[in-house]
Structures are given as structure tokens and as C-alpha cells.
PDB file of N, CA and C in Angstrom:
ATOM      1  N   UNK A   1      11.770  -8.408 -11.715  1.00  0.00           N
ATOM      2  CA  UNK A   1      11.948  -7.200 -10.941  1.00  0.00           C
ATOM      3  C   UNK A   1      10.578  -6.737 -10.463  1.00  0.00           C
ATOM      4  N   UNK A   2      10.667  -6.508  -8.796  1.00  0.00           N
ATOM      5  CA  UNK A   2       9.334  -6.283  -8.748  1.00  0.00           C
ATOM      6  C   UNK A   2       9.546  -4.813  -8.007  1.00  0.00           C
ATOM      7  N   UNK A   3       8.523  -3.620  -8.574  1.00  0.00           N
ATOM      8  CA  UNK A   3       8.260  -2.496  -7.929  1.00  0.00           C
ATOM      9  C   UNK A   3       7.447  -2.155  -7.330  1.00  0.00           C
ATOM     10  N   UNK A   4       7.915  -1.685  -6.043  1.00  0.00           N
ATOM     11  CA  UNK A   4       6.593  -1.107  -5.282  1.00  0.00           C
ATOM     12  C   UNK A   4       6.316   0.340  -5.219  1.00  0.00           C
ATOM     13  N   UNK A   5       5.745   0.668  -5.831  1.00  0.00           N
ATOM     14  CA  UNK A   5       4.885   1.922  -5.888  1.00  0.00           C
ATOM     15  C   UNK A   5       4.343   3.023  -5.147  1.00  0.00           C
ATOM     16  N   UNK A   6       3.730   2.205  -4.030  1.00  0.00           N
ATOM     17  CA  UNK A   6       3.450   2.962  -2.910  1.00  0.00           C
ATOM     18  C   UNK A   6       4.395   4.155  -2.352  1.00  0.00           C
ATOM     19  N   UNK A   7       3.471   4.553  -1.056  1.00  0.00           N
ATOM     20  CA  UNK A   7       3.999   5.608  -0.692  1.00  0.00           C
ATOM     21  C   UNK A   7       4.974   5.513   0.489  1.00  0.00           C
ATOM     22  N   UNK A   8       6.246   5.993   1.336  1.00  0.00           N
ATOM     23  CA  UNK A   8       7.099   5.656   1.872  1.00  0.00           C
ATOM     24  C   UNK A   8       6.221   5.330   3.141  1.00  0.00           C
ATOM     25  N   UNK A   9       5.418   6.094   3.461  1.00  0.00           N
ATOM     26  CA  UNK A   9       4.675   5.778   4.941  1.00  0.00           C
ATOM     27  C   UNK A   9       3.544   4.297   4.829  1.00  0.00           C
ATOM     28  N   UNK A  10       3.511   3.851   3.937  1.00  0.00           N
ATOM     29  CA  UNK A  10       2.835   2.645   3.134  1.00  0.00           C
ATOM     30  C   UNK A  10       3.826   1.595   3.667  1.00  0.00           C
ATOM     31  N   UNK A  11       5.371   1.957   2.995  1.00  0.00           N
ATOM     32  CA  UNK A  11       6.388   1.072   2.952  1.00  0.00           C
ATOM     33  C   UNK A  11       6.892   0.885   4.733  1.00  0.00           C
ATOM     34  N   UNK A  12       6.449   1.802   5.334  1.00  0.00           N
ATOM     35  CA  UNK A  12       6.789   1.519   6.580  1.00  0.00           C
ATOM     36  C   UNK A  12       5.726   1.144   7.696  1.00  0.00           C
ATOM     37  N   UNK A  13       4.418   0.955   7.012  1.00  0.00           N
ATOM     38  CA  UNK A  13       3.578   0.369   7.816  1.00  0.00           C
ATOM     39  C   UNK A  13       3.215  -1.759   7.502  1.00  0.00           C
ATOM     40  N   UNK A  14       3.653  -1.297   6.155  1.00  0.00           N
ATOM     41  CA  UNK A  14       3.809  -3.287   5.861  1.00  0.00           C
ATOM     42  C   UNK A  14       4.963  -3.819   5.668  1.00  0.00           C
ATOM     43  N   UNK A  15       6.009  -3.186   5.335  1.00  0.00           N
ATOM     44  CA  UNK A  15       7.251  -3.702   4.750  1.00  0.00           C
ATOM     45  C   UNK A  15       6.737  -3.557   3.361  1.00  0.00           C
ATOM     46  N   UNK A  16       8.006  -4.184   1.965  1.00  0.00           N
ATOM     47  CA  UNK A  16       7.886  -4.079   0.974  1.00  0.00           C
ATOM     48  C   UNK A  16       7.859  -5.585   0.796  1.00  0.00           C
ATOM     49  N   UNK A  17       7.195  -6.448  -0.569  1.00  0.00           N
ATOM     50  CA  UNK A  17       7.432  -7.576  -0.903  1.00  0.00           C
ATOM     51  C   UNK A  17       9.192  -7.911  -0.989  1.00  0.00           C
ATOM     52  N   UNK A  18       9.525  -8.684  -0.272  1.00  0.00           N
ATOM     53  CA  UNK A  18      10.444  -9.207  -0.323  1.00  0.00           C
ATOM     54  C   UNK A  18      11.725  -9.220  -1.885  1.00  0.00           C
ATOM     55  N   UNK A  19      12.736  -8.492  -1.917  1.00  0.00           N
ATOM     56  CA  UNK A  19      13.375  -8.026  -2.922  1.00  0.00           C
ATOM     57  C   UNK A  19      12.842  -6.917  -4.063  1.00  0.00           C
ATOM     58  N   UNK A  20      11.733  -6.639  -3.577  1.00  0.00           N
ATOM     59  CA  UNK A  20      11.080  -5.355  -4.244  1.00  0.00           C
ATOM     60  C   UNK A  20      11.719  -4.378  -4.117  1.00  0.00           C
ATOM     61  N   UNK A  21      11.718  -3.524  -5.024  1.00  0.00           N
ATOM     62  CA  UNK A  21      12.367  -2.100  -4.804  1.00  0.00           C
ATOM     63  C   UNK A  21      11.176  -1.274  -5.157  1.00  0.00           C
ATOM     64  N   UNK A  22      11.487  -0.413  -3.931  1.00  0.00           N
ATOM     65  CA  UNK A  22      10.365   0.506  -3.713  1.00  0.00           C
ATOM     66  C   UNK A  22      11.284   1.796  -4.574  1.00  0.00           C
ATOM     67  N   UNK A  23      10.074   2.644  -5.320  1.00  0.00           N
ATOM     68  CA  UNK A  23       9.525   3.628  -6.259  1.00  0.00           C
ATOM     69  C   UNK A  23       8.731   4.102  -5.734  1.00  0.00           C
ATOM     70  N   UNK A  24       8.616   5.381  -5.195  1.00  0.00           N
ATOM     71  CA  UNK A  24       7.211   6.214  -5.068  1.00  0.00           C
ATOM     72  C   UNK A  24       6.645   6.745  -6.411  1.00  0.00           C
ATOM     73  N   UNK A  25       5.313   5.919  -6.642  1.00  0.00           N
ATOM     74  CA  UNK A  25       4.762   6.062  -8.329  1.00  0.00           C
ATOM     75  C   UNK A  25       4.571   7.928  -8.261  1.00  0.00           C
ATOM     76  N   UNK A  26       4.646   8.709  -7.212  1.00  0.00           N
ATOM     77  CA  UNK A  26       4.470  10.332  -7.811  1.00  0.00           C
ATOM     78  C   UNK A  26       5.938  10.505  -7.613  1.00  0.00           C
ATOM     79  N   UNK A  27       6.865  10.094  -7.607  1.00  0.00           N
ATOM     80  CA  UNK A  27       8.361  10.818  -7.421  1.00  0.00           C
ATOM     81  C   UNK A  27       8.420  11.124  -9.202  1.00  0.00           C
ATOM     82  N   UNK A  28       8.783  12.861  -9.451  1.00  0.00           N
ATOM     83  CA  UNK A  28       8.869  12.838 -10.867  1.00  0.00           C
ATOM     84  C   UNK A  28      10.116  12.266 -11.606  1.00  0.00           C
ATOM     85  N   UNK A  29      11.134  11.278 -10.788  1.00  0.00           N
ATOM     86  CA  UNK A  29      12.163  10.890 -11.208  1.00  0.00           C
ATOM     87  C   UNK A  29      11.596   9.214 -11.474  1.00  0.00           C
ATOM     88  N   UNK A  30      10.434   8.880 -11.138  1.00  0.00           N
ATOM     89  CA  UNK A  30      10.162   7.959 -11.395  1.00  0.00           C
ATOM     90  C   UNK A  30      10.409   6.577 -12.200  1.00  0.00           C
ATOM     91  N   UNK A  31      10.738   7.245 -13.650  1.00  0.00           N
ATOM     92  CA  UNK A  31      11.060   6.701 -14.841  1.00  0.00           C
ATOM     93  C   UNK A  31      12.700   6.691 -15.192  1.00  0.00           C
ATOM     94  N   UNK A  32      13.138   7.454 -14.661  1.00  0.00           N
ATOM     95  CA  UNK A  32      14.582   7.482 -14.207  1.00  0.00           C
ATOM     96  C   UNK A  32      15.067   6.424 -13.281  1.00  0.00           C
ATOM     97  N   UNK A  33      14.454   6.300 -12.578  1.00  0.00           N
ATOM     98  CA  UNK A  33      14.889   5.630 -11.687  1.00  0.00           C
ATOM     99  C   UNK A  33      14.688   3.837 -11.722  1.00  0.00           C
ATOM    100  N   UNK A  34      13.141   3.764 -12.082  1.00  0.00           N
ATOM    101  CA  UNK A  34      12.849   2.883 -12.496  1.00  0.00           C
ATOM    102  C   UNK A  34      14.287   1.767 -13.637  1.00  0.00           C
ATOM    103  N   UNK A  35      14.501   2.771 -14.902  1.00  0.00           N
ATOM    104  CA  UNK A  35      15.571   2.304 -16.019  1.00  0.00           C
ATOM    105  C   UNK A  35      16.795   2.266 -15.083  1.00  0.00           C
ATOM    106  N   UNK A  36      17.229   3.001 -13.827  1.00  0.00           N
ATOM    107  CA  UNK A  36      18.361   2.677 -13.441  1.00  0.00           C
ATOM    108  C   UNK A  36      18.428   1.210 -12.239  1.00  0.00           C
ATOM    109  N   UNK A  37      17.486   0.484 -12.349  1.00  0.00           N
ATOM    110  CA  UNK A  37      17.226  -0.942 -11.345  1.00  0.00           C
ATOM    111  C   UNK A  37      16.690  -1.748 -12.848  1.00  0.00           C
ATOM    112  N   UNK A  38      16.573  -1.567 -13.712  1.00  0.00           N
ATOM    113  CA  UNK A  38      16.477  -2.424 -14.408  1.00  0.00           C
ATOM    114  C   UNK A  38      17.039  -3.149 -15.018  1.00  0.00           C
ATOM    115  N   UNK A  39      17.950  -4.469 -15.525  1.00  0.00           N
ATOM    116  CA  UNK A  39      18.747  -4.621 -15.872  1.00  0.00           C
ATOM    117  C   UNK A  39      18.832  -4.446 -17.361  1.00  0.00           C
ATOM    118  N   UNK A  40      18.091  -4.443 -18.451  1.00  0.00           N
ATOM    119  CA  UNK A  40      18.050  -4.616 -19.653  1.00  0.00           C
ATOM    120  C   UNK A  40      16.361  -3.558 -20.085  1.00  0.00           C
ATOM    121  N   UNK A  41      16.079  -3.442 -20.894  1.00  0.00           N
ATOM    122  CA  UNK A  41      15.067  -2.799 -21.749  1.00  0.00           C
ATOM    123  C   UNK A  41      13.814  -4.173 -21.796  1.00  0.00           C
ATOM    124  N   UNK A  42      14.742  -5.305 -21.730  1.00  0.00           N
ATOM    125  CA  UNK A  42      13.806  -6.132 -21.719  1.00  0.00           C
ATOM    126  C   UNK A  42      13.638  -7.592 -20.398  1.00  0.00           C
ATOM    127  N   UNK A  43      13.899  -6.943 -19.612  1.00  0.00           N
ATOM    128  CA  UNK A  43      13.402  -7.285 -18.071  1.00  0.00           C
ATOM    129  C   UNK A  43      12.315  -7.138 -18.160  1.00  0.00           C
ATOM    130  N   UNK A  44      11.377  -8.010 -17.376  1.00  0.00           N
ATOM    131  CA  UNK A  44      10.145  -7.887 -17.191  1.00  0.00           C
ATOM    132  C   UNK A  44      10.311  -7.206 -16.098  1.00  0.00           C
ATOM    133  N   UNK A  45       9.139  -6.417 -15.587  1.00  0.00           N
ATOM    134  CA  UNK A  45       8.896  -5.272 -14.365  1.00  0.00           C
ATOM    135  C   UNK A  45       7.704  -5.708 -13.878  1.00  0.00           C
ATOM    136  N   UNK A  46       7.208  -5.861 -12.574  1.00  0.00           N
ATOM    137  CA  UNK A  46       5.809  -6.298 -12.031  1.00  0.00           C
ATOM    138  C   UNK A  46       5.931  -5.476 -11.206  1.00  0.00           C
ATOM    139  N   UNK A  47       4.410  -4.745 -11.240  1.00  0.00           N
ATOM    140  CA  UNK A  47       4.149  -3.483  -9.983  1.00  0.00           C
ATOM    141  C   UNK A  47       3.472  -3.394  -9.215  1.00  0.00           C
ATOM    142  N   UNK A  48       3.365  -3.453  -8.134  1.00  0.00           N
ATOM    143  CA  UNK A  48       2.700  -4.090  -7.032  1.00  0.00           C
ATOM    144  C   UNK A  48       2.184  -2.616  -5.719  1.00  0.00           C
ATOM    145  N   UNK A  49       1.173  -2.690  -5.369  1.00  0.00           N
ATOM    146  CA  UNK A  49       0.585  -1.228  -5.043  1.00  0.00           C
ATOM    147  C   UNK A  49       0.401  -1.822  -3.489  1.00  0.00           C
ATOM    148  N   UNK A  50      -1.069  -1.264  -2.796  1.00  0.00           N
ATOM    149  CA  UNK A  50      -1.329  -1.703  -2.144  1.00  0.00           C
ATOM    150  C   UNK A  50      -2.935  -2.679  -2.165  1.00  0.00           C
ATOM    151  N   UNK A  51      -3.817  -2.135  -3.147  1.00  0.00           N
ATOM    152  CA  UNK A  51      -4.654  -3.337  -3.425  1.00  0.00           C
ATOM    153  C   UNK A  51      -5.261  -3.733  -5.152  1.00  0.00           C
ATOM    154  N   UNK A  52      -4.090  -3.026  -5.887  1.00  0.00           N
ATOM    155  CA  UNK A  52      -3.877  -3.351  -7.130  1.00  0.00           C
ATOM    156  C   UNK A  52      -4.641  -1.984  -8.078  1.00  0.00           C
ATOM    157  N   UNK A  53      -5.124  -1.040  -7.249  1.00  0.00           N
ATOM    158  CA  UNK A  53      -5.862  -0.037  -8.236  1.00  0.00           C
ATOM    159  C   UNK A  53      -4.400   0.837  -8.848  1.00  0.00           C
ATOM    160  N   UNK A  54      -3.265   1.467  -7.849  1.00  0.00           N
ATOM    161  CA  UNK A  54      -2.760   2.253  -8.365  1.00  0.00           C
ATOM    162  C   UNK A  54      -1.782   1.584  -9.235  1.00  0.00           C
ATOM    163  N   UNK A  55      -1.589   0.382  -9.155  1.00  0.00           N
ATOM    164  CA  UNK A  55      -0.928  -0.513 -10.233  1.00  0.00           C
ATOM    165  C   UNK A  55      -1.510  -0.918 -11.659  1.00  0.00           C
ATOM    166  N   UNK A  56      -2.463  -0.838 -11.828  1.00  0.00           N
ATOM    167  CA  UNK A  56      -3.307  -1.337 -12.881  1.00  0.00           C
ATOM    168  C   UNK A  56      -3.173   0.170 -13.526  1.00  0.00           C
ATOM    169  N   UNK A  57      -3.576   1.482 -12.790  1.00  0.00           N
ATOM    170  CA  UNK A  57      -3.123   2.710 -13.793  1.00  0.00           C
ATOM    171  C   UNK A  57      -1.495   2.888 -13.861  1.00  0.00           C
ATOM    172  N   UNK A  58      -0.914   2.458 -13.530  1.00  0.00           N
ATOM    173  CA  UNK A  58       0.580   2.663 -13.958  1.00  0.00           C
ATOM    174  C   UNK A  58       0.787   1.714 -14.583  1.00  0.00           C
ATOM    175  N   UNK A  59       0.823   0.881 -14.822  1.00  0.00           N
ATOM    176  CA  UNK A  59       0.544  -0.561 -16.112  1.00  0.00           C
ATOM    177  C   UNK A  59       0.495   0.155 -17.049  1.00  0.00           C
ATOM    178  N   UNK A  60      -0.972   0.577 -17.199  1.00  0.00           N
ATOM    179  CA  UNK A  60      -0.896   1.077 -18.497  1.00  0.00           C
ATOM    180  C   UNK A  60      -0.643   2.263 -19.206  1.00  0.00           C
ATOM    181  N   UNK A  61      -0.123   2.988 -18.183  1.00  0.00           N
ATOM    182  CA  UNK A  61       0.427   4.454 -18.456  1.00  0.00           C
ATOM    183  C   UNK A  61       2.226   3.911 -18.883  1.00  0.00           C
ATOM    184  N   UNK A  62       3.096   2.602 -18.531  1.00  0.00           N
ATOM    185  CA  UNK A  62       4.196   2.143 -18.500  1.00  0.00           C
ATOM    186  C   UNK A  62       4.078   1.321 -19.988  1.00  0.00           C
ATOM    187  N   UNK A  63       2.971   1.043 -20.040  1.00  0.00           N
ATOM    188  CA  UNK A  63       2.918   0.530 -21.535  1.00  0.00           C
ATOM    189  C   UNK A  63       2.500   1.442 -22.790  1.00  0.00           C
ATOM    190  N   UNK A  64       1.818   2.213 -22.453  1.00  0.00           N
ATOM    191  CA  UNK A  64       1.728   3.640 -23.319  1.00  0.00           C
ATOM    192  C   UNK A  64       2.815   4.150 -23.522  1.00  0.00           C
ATOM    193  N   UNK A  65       3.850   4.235 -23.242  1.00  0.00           N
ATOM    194  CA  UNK A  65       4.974   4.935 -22.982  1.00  0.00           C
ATOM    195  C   UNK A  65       5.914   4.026 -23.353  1.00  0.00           C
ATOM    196  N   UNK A  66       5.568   3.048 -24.326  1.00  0.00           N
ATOM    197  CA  UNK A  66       6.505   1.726 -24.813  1.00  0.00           C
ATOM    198  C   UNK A  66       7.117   1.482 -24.072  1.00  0.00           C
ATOM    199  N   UNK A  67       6.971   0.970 -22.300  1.00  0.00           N
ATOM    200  CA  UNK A  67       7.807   0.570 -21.219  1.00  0.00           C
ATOM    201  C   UNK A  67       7.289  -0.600 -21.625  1.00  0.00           C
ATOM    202  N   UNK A  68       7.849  -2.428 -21.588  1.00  0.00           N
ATOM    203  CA  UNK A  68       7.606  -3.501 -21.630  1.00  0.00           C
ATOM    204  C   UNK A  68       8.461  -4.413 -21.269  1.00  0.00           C
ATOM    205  N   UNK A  69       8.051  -5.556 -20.732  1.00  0.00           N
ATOM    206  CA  UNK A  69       6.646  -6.270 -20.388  1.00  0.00           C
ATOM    207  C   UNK A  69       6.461  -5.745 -19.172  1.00  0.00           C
ATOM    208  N   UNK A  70       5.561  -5.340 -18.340  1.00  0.00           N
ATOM    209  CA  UNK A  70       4.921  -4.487 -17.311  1.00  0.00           C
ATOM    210  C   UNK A  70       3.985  -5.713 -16.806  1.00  0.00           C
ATOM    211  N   UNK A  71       3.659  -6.035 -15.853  1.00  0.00           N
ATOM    212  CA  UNK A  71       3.128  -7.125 -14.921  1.00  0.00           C
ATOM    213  C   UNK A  71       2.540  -6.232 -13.986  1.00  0.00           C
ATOM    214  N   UNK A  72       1.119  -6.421 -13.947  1.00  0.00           N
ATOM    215  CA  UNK A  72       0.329  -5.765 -12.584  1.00  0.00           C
ATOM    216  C   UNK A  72       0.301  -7.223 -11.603  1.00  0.00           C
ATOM    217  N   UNK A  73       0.415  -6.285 -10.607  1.00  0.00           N
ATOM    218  CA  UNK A  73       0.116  -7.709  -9.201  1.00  0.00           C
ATOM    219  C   UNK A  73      -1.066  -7.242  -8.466  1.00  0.00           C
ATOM    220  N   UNK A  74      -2.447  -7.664  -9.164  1.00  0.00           N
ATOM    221  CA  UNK A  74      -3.636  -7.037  -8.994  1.00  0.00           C
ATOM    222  C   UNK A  74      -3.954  -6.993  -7.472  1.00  0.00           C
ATOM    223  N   UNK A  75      -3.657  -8.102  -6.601  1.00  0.00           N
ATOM    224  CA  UNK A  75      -3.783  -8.616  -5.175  1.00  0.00           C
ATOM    225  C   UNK A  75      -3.442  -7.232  -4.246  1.00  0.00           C
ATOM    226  N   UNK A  76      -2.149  -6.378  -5.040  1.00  0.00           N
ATOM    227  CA  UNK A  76      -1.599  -5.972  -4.128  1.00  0.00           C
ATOM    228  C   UNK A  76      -1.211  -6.280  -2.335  1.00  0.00           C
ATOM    229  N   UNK A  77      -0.355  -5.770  -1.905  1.00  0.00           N
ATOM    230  CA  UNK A  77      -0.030  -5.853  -0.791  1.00  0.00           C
ATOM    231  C   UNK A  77      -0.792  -6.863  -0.105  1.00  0.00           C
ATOM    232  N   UNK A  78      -1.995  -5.758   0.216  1.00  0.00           N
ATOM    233  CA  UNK A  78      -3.722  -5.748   1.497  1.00  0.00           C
ATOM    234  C   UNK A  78      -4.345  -6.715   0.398  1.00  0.00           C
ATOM    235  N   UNK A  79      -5.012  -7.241  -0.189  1.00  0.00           N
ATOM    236  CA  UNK A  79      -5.720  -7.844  -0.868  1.00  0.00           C
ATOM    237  C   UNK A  79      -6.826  -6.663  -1.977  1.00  0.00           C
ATOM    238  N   UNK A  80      -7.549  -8.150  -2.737  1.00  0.00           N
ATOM    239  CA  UNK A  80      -8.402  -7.084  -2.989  1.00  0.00           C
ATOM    240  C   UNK A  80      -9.217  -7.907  -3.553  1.00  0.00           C
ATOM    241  N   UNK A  81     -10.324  -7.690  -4.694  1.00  0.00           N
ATOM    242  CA  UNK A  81     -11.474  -8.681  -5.385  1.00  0.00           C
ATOM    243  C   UNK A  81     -10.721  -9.621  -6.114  1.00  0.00           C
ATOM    244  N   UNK A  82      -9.361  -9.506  -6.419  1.00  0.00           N
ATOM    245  CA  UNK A  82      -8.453 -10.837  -7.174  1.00  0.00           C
ATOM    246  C   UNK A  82      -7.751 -11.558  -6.253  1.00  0.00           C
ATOM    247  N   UNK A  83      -7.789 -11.157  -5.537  1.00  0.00           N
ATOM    248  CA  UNK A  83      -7.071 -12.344  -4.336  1.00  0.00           C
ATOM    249  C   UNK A  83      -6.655 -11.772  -2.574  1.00  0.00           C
ATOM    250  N   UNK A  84      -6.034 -12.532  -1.835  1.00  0.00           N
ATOM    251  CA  UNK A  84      -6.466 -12.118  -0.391  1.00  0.00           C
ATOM    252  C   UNK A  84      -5.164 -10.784  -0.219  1.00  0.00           C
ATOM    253  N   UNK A  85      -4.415 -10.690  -1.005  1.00  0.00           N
ATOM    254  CA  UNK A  85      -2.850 -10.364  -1.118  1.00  0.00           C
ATOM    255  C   UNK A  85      -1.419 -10.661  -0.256  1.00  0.00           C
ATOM    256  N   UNK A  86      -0.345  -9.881  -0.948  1.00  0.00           N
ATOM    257  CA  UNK A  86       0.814 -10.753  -0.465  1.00  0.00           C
ATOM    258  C   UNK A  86       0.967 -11.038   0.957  1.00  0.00           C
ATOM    259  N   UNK A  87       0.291 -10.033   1.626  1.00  0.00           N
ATOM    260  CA  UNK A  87       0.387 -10.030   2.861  1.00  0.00           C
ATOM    261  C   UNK A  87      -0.373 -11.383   3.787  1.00  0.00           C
ATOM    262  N   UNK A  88      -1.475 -11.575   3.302  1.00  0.00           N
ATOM    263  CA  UNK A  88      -2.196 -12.567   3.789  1.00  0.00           C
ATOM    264  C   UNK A  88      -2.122 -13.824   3.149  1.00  0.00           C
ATOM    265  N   UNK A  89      -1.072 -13.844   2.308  1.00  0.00           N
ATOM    266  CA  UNK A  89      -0.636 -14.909   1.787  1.00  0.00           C
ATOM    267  C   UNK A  89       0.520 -15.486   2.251  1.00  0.00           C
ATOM    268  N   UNK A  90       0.605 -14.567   3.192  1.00  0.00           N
ATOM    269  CA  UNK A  90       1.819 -14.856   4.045  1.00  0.00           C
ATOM    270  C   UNK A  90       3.626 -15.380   3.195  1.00  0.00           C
ATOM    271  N   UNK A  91       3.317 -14.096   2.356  1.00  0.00           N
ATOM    272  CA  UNK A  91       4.597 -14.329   0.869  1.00  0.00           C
ATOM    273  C   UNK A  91       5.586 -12.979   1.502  1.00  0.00           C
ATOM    274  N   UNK A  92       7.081 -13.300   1.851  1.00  0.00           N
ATOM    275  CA  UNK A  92       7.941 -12.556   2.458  1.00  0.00           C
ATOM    276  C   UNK A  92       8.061 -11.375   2.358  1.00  0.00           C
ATOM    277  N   UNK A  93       8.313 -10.678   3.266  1.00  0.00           N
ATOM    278  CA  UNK A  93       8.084  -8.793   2.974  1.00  0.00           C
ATOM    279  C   UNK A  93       9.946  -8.634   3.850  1.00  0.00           C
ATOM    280  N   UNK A  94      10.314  -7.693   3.868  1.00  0.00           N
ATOM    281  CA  UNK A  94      11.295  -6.779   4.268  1.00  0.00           C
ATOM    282  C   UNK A  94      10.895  -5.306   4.256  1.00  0.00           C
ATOM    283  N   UNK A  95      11.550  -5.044   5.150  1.00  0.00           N
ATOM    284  CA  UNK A  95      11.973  -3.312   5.565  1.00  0.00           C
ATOM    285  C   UNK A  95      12.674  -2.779   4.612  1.00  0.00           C
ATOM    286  N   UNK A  96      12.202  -0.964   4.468  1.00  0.00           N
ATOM    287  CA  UNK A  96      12.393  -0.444   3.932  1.00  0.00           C
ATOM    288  C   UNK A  96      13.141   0.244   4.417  1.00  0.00           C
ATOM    289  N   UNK A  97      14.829   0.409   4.058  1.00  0.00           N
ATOM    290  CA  UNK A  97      15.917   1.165   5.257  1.00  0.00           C
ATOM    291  C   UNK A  97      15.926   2.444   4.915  1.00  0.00           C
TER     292      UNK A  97
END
């Protein structure tokens, strides 16, 4: 399960990674919402930002909070110092309806 984090005007300037479900990481239903796309307690979750900073602090704010296994996708979206990202990796995106 992969989440995207970002912000809706984010989600409509790149698309989302392809079968991602977009989460706005400040919506305070966040964690609600999150457990209701999850299938089990023990699904893995990978969170994917736009160049891996706001993912790496929700990682570990999701693991503080005994959320697990939590997967950062450091690349994010745009790239970043871990890799070029999804986008320029040319790895499938979709619209956000």
C-alpha cells in the first residue's frame, strides 16, 4: 500500500504514483483514514512525499505511534540526494479524481 502524503494541489500538478492513495499528511483524520485503506494491522504502508523529507518525518512519527511496517520512499515524487524520483524514473502516475 502506497501513500501519498502530499498536498491536493501537489496531487494535481504530478499525478499520484500509480495505485497510491493519496492522504493529505495535515488532514487531522489522517490516521483514520489511513486504518480505513489498510487491509490488516499488518500491511506494510510506504509513504511517498514529494522529495522524501516530509516522508522520512512521518515514518517516524507512524512508527512512534506503533504504526508498522512503515516504508519511506526517500526519492519521492521530484527526486532528491537518494535517487532521480518516481517521476523521472518514468514509474506510472495517475490522476487524482
Amino acid at each position: 500500500l502506497i501513500i501519498d502524503i502530499r498536498r491536493p494541489d501537489e496531487w494535481a500538478k504530478t499525478g499520484i504514483a500509480e495505485y497510491a492513495v493519496p492522504i493529505d499528511m495535515r488532514n487531522d483524520a489522517f490516521l483514520v483514514r489511513l486504518a480505513a485503506v489498510r487491509a490488516s494491522d499488518s500491511q506494510p504502508v510506504a509513504v511517498i512525499c514529494a522529495r522524501g523529507v516530509r516522508s522520512a518525518r512521518l515514518t517516524r512519527r507512524l512508527e512512534a505511534a506503533g504504526i508498522a511496517p512503515i516504508v519511506d520512499i526517500p526519492e519521492g515524487m521530484l527526486g532528491s540526494p537518494s535517487g532521480p524520483g518516481w517521476l523521472k524514473r518514468g514509474l506510472p502516475v495517475s490522476q487524482v479524481n
